[in-house]
Protein backbone atom coordinates (compact mmCIF):
# COMPACT_ATOMS: atom_id res chain seq x y z
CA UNK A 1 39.20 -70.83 -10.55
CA UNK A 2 38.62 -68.52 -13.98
CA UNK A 3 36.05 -65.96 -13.72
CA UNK A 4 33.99 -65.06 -17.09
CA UNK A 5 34.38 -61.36 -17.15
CA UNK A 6 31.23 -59.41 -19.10
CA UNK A 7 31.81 -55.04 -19.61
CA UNK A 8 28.15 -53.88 -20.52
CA UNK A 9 27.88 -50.49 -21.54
CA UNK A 10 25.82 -47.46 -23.36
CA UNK A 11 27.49 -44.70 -25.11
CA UNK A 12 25.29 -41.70 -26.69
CA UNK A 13 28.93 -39.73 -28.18
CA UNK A 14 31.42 -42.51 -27.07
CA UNK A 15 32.86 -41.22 -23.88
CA UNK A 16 31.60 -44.26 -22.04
CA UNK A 17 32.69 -46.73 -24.66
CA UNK A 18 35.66 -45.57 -25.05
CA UNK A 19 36.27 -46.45 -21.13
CA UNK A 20 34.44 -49.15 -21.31
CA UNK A 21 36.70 -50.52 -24.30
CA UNK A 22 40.11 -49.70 -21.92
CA UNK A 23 38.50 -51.84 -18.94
CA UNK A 24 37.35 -54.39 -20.44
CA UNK A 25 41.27 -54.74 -22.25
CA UNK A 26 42.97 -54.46 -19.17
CA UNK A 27 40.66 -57.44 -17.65
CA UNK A 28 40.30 -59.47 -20.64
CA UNK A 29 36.61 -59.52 -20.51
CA UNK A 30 33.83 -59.65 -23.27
CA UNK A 31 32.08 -56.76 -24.00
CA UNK A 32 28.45 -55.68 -25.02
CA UNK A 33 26.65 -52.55 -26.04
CA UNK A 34 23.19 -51.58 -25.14
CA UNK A 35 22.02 -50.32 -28.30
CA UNK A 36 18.31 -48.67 -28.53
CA UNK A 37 16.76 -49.67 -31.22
CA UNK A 38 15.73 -45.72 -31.99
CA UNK A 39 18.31 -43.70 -30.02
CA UNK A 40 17.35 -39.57 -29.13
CA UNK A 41 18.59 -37.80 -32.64
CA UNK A 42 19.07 -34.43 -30.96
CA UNK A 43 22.04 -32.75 -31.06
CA UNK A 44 22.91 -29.58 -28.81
CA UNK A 45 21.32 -28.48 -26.11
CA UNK A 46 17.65 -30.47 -27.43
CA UNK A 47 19.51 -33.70 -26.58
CA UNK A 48 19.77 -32.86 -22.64
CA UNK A 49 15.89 -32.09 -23.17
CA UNK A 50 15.25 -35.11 -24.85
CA UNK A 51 17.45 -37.44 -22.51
CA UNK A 52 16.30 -35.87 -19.07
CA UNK A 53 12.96 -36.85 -20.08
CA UNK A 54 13.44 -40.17 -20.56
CA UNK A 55 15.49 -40.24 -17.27
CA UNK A 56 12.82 -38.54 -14.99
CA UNK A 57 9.73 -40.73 -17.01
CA UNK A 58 12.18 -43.85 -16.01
CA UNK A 59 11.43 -45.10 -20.16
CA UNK A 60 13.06 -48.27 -20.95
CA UNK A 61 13.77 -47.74 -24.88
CA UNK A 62 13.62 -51.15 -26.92
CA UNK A 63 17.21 -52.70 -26.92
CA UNK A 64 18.98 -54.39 -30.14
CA UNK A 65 19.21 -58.03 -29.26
CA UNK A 66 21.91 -58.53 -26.90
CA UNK A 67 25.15 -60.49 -28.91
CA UNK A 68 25.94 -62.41 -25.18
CA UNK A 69 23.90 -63.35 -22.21
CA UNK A 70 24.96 -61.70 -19.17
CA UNK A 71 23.40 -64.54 -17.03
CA UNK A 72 26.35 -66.38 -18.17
CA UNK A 73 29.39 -64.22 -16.74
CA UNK A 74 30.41 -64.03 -13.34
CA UNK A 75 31.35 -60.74 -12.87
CA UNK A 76 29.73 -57.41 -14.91
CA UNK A 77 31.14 -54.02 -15.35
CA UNK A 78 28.26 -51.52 -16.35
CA UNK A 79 29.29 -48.45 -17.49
CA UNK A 80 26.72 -45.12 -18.08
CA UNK A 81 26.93 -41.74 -19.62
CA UNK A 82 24.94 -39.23 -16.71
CA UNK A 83 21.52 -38.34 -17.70
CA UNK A 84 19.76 -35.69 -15.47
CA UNK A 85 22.30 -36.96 -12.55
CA UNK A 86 21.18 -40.34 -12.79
CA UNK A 87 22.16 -43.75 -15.30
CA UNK A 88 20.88 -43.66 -19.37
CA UNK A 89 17.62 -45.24 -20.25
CA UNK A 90 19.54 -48.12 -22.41
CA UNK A 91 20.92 -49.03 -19.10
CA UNK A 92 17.51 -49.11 -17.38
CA UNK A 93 16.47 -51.08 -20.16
CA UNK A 94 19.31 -53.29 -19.81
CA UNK A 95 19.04 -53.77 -16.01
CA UNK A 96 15.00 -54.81 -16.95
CA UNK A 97 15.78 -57.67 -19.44
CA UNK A 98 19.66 -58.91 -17.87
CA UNK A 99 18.04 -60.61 -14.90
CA UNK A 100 21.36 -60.06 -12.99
CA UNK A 101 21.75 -61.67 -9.82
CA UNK A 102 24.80 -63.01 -7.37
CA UNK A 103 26.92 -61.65 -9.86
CA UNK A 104 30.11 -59.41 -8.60
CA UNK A 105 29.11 -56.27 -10.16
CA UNK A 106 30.83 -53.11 -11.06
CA UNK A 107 29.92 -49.76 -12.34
CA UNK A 108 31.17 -46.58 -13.40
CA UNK A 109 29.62 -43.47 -15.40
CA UNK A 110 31.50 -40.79 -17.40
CA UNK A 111 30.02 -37.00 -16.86
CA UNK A 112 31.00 -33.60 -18.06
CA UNK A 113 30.15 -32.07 -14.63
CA UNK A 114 28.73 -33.60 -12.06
CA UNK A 115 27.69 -37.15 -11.32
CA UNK A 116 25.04 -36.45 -9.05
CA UNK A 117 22.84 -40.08 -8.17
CA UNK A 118 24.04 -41.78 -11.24
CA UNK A 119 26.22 -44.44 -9.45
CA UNK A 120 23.38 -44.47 -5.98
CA UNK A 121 20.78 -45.08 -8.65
CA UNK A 122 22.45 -47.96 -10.60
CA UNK A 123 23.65 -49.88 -7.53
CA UNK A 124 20.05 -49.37 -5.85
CA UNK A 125 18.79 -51.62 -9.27
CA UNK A 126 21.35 -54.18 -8.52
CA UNK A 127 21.01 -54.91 -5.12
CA UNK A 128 20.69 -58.96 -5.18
CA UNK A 129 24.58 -59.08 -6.37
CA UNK A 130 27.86 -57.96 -4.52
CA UNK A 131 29.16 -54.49 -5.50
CA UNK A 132 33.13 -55.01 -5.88
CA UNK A 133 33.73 -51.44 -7.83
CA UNK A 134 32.51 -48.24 -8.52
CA UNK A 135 33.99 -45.03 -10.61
CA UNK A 136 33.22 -42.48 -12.44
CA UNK A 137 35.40 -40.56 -15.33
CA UNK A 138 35.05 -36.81 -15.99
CA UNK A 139 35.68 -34.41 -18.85
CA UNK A 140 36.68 -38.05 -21.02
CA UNK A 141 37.20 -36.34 -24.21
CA UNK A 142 38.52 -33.39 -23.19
CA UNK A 143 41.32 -35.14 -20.37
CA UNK A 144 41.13 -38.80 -22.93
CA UNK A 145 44.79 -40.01 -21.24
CA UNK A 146 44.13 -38.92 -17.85
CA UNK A 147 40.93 -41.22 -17.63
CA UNK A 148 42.56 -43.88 -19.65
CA UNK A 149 44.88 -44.35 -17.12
CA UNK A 150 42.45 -43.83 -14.33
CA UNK A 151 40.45 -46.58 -16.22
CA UNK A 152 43.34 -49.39 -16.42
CA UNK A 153 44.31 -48.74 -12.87
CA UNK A 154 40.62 -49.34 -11.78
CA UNK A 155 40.08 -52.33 -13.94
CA UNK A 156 43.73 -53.50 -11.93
CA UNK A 157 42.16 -52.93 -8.49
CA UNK A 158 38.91 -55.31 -10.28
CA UNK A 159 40.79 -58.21 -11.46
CA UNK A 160 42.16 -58.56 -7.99
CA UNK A 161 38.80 -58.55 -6.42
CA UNK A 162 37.41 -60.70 -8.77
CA UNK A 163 40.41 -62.64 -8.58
CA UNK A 164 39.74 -63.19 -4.60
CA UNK A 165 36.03 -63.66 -4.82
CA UNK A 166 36.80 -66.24 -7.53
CA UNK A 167 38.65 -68.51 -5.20
């Protein structure tokens, strides 16, 4: 039995999508990016400002019109920069308009430090489908190959649990 494979994602500097590019490669999925229509413009330390607002005031910023419909994929990877230790706004807004349920449902967040509730948080929003897979992926840019790797070898350990729940 095929699975339809779906790798949604939001990337503020392209750590995430980068990862999120390499998994959904190694499982031959379809991927999407939550794009806000008006993303935070801030750059140095006024974009942590900016963001961790958002996070802690739980806003759902208007997303661009999806390109796929996630209610029609069996299995979704959802991958999140960390924002004030928790998942991005776009993602928020995604989880708020996907509708997901009794999907098999994976996620993983990229972090320069620490990734506090971020992967607790997203799986609490998701908890009419079955978790099969969670990561997260530090210091992306700065160890890119390391975390590529780390990424393929993950997606790997998804296919075969996808693979099983499939049959």
């Amino acid at each position: 039995m095929s699975t339809k494979t779906l790798v949604v994602y939001y990337s503020y500097e392209g750590s995430t999508r980068a990862i999120a590019q390499t998994i959904a490669q190694a499982l031959d999925a379809e991927i999407l990016e939550c794009r806000p229509v008006k993303d935070i413009s801030s750059k140095g330390l006024m974009k942590y400002v900016w963001g961790g607002r958002q996070v802690i005031f739980k806003t759902r910023p208007q997303l661009e019109t999806f390109e796929k419909n996630p209610g029609n994929y069996d299995t979704v990877i959802i991958g999140t920069p960390v924002w004030a230790f928790s998942y991005a706004p776009a993602i928020r807004s995604f989880l708020s308009q996907a509708n997901l349920t009794n999907k098999k449902i994976g996620v993983f967040c990229c972090h320069e430090g620490t990734k506090g509730k971020t992967l607790a948080n997203l799986k609490k929003g998701l908890s009419d489908n079955t978790i099969i897979g969670e990561n997260d992926f530090l210091n992306v840019v700065k160890n890119k190959q390391e975390n590529i790797t780390k990424a393929k070898t993950w997606a790997s350990n998804l296919k075969d649990k996808i693979t099983e729940a499939g049959k």
